[in-house]
Each structure stands twice: as structure tokens, then as C-alpha cells.
C-alpha atoms as a PDB file:
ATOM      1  CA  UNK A   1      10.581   3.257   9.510  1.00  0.00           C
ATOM      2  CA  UNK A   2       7.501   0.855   8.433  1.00  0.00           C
ATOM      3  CA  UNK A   3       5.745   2.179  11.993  1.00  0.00           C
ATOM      4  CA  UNK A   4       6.301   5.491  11.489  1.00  0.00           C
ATOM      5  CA  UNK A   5       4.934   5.662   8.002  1.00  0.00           C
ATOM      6  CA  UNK A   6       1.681   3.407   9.307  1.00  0.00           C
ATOM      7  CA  UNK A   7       1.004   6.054  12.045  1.00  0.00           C
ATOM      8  CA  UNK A   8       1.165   8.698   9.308  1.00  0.00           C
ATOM      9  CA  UNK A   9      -0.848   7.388   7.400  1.00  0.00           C
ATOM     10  CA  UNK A  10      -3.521   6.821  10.461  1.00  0.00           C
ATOM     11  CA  UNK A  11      -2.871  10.343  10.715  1.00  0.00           C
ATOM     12  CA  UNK A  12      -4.125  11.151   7.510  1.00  0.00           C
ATOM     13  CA  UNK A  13      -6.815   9.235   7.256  1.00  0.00           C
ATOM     14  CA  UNK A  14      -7.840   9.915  10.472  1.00  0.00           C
ATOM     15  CA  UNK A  15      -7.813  13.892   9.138  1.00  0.00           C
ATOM     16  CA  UNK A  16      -9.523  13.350   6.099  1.00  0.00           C
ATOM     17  CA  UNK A  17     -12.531  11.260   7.850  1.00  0.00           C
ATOM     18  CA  UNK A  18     -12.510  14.676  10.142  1.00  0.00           C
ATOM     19  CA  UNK A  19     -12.438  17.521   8.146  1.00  0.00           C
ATOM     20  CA  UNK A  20     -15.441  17.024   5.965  1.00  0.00           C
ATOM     21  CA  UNK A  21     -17.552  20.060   4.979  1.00  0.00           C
ATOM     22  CA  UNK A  22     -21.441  20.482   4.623  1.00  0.00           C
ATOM     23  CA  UNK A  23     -21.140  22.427   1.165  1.00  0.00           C
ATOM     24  CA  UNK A  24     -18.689  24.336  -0.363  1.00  0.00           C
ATOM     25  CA  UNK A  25     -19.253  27.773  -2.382  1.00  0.00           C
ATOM     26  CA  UNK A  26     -17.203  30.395  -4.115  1.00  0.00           C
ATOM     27  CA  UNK A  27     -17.555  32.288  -0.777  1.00  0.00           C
ATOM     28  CA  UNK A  28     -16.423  29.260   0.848  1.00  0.00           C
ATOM     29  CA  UNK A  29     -13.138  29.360  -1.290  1.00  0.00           C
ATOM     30  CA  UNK A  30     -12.204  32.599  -0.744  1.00  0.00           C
ATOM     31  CA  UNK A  31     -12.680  32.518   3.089  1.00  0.00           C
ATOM     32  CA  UNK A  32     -10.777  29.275   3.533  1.00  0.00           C
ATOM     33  CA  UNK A  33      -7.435  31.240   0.893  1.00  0.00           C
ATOM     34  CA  UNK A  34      -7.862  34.046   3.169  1.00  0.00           C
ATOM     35  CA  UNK A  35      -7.154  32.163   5.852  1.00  0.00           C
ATOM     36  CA  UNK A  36      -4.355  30.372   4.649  1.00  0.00           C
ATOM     37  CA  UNK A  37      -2.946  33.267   3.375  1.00  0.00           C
ATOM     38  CA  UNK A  38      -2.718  35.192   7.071  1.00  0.00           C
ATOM     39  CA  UNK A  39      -1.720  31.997   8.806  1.00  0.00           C
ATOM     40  CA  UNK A  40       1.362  31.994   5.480  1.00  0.00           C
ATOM     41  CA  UNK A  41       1.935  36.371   6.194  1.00  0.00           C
ATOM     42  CA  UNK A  42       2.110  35.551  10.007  1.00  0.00           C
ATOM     43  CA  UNK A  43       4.641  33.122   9.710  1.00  0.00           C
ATOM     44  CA  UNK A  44       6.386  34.845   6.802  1.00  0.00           C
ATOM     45  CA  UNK A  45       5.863  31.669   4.590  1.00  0.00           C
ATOM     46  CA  UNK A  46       6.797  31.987   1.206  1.00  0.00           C
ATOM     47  CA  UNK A  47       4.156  29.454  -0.585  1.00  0.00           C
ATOM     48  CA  UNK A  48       1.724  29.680  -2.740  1.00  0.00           C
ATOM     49  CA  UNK A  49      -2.035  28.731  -2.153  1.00  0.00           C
ATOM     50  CA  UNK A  50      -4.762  27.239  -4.642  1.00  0.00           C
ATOM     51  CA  UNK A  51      -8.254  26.074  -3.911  1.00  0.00           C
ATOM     52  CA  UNK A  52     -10.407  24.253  -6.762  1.00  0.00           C
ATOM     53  CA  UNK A  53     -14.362  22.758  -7.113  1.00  0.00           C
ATOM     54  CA  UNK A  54     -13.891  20.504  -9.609  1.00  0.00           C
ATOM     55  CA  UNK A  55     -11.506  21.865 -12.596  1.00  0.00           C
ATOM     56  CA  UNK A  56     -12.587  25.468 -11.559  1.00  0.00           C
ATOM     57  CA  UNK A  57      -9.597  27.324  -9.931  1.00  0.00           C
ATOM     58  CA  UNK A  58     -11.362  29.403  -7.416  1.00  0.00           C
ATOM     59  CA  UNK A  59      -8.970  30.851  -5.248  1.00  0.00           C
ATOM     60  CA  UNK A  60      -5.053  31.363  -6.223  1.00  0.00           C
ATOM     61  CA  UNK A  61      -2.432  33.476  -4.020  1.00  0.00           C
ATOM     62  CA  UNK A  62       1.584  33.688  -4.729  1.00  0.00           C
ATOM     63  CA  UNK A  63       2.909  35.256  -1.614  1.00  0.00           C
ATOM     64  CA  UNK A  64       6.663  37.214  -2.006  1.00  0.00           C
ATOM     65  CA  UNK A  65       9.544  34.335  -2.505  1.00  0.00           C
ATOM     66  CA  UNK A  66       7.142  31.813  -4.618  1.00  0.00           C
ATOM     67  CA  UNK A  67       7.750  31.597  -8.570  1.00  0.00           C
ATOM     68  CA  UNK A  68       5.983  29.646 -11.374  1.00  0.00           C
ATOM     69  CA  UNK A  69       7.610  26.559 -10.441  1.00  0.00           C
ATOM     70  CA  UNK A  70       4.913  26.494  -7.186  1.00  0.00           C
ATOM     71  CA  UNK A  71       2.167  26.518  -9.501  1.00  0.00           C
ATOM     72  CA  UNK A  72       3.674  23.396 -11.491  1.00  0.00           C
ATOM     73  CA  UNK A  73       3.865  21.500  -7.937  1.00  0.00           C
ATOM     74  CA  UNK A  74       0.190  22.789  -7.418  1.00  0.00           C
ATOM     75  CA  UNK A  75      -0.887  21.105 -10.347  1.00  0.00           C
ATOM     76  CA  UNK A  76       0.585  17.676  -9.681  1.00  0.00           C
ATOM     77  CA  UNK A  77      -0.341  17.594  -6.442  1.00  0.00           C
ATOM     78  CA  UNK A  78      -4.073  18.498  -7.413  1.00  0.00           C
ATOM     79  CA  UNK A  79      -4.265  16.358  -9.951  1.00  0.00           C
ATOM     80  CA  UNK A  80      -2.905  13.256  -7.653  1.00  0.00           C
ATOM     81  CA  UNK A  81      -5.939  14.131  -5.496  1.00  0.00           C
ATOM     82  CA  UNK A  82      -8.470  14.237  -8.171  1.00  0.00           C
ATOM     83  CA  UNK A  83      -7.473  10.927  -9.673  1.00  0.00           C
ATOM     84  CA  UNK A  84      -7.149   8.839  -6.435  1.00  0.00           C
ATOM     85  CA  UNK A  85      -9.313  10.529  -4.076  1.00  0.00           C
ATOM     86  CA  UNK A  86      -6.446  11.380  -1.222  1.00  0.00           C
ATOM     87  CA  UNK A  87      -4.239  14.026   0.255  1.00  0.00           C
ATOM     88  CA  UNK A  88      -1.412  13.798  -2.337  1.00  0.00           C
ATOM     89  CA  UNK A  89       0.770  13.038   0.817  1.00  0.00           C
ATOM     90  CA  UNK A  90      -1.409  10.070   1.663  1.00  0.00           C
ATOM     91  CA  UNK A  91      -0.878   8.817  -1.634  1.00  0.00           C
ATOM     92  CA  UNK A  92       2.907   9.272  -1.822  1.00  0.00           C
ATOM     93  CA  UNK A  93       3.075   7.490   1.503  1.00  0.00           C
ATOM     94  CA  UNK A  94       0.856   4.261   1.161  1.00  0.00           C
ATOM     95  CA  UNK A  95       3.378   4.201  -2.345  1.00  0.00           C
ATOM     96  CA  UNK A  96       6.281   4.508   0.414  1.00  0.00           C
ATOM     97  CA  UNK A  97       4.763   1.745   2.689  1.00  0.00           C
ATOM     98  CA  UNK A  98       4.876  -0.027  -0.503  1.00  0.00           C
ATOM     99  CA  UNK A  99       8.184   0.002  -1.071  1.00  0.00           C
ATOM    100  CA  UNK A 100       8.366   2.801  -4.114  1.00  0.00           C
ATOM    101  CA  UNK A 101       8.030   6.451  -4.599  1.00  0.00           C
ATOM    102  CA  UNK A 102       4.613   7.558  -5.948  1.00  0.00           C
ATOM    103  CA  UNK A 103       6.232   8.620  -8.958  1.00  0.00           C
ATOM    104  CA  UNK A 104       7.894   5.004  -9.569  1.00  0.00           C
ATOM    105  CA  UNK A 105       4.791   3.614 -10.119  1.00  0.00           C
ATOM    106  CA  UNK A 106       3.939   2.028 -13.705  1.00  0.00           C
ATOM    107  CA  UNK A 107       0.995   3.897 -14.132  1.00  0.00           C
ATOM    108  CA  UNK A 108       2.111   7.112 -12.609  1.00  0.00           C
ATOM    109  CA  UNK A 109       3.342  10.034 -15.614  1.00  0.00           C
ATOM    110  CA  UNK A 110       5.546  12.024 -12.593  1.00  0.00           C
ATOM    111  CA  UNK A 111       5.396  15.190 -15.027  1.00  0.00           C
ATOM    112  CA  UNK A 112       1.733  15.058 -14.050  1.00  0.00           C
ATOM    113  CA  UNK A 113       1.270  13.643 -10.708  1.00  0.00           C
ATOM    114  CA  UNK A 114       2.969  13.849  -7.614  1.00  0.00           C
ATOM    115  CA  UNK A 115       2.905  11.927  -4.525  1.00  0.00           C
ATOM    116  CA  UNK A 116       4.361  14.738  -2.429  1.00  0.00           C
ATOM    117  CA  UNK A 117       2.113  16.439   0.190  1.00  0.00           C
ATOM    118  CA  UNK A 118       0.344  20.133   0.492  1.00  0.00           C
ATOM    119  CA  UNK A 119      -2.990  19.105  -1.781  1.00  0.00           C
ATOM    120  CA  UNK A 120      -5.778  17.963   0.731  1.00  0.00           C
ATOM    121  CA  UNK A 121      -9.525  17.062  -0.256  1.00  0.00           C
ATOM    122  CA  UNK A 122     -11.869  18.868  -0.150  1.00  0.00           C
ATOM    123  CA  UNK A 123     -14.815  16.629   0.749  1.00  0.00           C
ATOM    124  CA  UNK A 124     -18.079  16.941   1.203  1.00  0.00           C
ATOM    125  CA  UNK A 125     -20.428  15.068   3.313  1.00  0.00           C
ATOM    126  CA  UNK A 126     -23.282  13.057   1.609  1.00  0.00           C
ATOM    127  CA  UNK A 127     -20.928  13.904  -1.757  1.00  0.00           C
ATOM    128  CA  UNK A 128     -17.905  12.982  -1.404  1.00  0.00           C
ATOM    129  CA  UNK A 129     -14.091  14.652  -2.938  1.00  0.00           C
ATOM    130  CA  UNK A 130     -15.169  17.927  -4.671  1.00  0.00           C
ATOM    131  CA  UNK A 131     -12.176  19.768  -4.794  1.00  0.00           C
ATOM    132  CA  UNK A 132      -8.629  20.507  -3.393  1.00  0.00           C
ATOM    133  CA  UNK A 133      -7.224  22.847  -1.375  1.00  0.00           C
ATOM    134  CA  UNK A 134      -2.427  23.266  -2.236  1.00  0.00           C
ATOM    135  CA  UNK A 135       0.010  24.761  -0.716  1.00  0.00           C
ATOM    136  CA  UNK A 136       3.241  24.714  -2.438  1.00  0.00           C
ATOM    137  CA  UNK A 137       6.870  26.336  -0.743  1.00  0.00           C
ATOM    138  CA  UNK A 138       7.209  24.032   2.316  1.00  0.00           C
ATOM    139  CA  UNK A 139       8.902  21.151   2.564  1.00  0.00           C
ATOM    140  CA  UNK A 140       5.492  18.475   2.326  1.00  0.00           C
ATOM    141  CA  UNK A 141       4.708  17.724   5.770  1.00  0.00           C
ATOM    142  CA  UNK A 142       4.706  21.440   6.218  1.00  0.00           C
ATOM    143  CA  UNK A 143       2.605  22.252   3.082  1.00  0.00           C
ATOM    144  CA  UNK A 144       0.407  19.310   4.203  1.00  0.00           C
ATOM    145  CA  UNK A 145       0.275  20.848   7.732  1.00  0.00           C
ATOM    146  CA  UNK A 146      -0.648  24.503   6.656  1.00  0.00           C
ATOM    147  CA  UNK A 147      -3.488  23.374   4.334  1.00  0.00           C
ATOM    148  CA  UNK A 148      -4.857  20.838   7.105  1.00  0.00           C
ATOM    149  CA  UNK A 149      -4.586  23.978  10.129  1.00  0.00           C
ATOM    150  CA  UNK A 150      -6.508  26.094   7.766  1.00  0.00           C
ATOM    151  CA  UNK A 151      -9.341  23.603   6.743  1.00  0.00           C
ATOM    152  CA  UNK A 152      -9.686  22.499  10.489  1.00  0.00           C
ATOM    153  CA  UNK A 153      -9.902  26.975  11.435  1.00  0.00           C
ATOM    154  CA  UNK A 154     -12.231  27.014   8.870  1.00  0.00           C
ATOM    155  CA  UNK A 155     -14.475  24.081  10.016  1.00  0.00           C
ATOM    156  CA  UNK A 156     -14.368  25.292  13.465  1.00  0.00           C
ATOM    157  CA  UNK A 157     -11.738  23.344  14.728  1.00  0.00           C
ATOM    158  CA  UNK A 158     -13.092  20.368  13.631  1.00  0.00           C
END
């Protein structure tokens, strides 16, 4: 079990040294929701889909089969990423490797935070973590998954 969490995690880091952008705009928002959103209406997901800069919500789609309690998970999971700097499933599993859930941690409020994936950095080069893009429906390597195939589509296949 300890391997297979240690590749993850090389995974993930491995992703988020990758899929670093050169800016990122209003425009930039809305093209990289769009194309979550048709990669979630071809597969029939039901999730919902948030992208912030900074506290500013700048993109925000409930597709058919989502409810309210999506945009709670969307707010832990952004808020894990803001305060450590980390895919919130990058966080819950160096917490794992640890030994503990994220949300076992002393210093963790779980109403707040969540260790669970779907919220990946958005990072800019030179800059560094400027916002997040969440998906929220999935089970987490799957919300983790969508948000990564759409930041890589909209890099270029970084």
C-alpha cells in the first residue's frame, strides 16, 4: 500500500511541475470550464466545475445530477489548495503516507478543508499558485483526473 501511495504521489507532483501556465485571464477561465464542461457532457458526468484567481470565482458550472452539496466539496477542496499550495489530493495523500486522513490532522477544521482530490493548482510560471481549478461528483481520483485532462487540453497537451 506504502508503494502505491509513493508512486501517486510522484504522479502528482510530477503533474503539477508539468502543467504550469504562462498567465491566466478571465478568458483563460472560461476556456479552460468550457472545456471541462464538454469533456463532463461527453461522458455524461454529473459534477460540478469551479475555476478561481485568487478569492475571485471566475468560472462555475452545475451540470444535471449535481446539488449544493458539490459546491460545499468545492469549497474545501479549494481552500486545501490555497492554504498548502497542492492538488487537494496530493495533500490528502502525503497525510495518508503519513499514517492519518487529511482531516485527522490537529490543525485541520474538516468542515473547511478537505484532503480529497478534484481541486488542482493553478500555477503560474515565474508566479507561482494563483488559483484552482474543482471538480466535484466523481469519486477523487476521477475528479482529480477530469480537472488534470482538461488543464493538460488546455495547455496543449502539456
Amino acid at each position: 500500500m506504502t508503494t502505491e501511495i509513493q508512486a501517486l504521489i510522484a504522479s502528482i507532483e510530477a503533474q503539477e511541475r508539468t502543467l504550469v501556465f504562462h498567465g491566466f485571464s478571465n478568458d483563460d477561465a472560461w476556456a479552460l470550464g468550457s472545456i471541462l464542461v464538454e469533456l463532463a457532457r461527453e461522458r455524461a458526468l454529473a459534477v460540478t466545475v469551479d475555476i478561481t484567481r485568487g478569492e475571485q470565482q471566475l468560472f462555475h458550472a452545475a451540470l444535471p445530477g449535481t446539488s449544493a452539496h458539490n459546491d460545499a466539496w468545492i469549497t474545501r477542496k479549494t481552500r486545501t489548495v490555497r492554504e498548502f499550495g497542492v492538488s487537494s489530493l496530493l495533500a490528502g495523500q502525503r497525510a495518508k503516507l503519513g499514517g492519518h486522513s487529511f482531516e485527522e490532522a490537529p490543525w485541520i477544521d474538516p468542515l473547511r478543508y478537505a484532503g480529497h482530490g478534484g481541486s488542482f493548482p493553478i500555477t503560474v510560471a515565474g508566479v507561482g499558485v494563483v488559483g484552482t481549478v474543482t471538480v466535484s461528483g466523481l469519486p477523487q481520483l476521477d475528479d482529480h483526473a477530469l480537472a488534470v485532462e482538461a488543464v493538460t487540453a488546455f495547455l496543449g497537451g502539456a
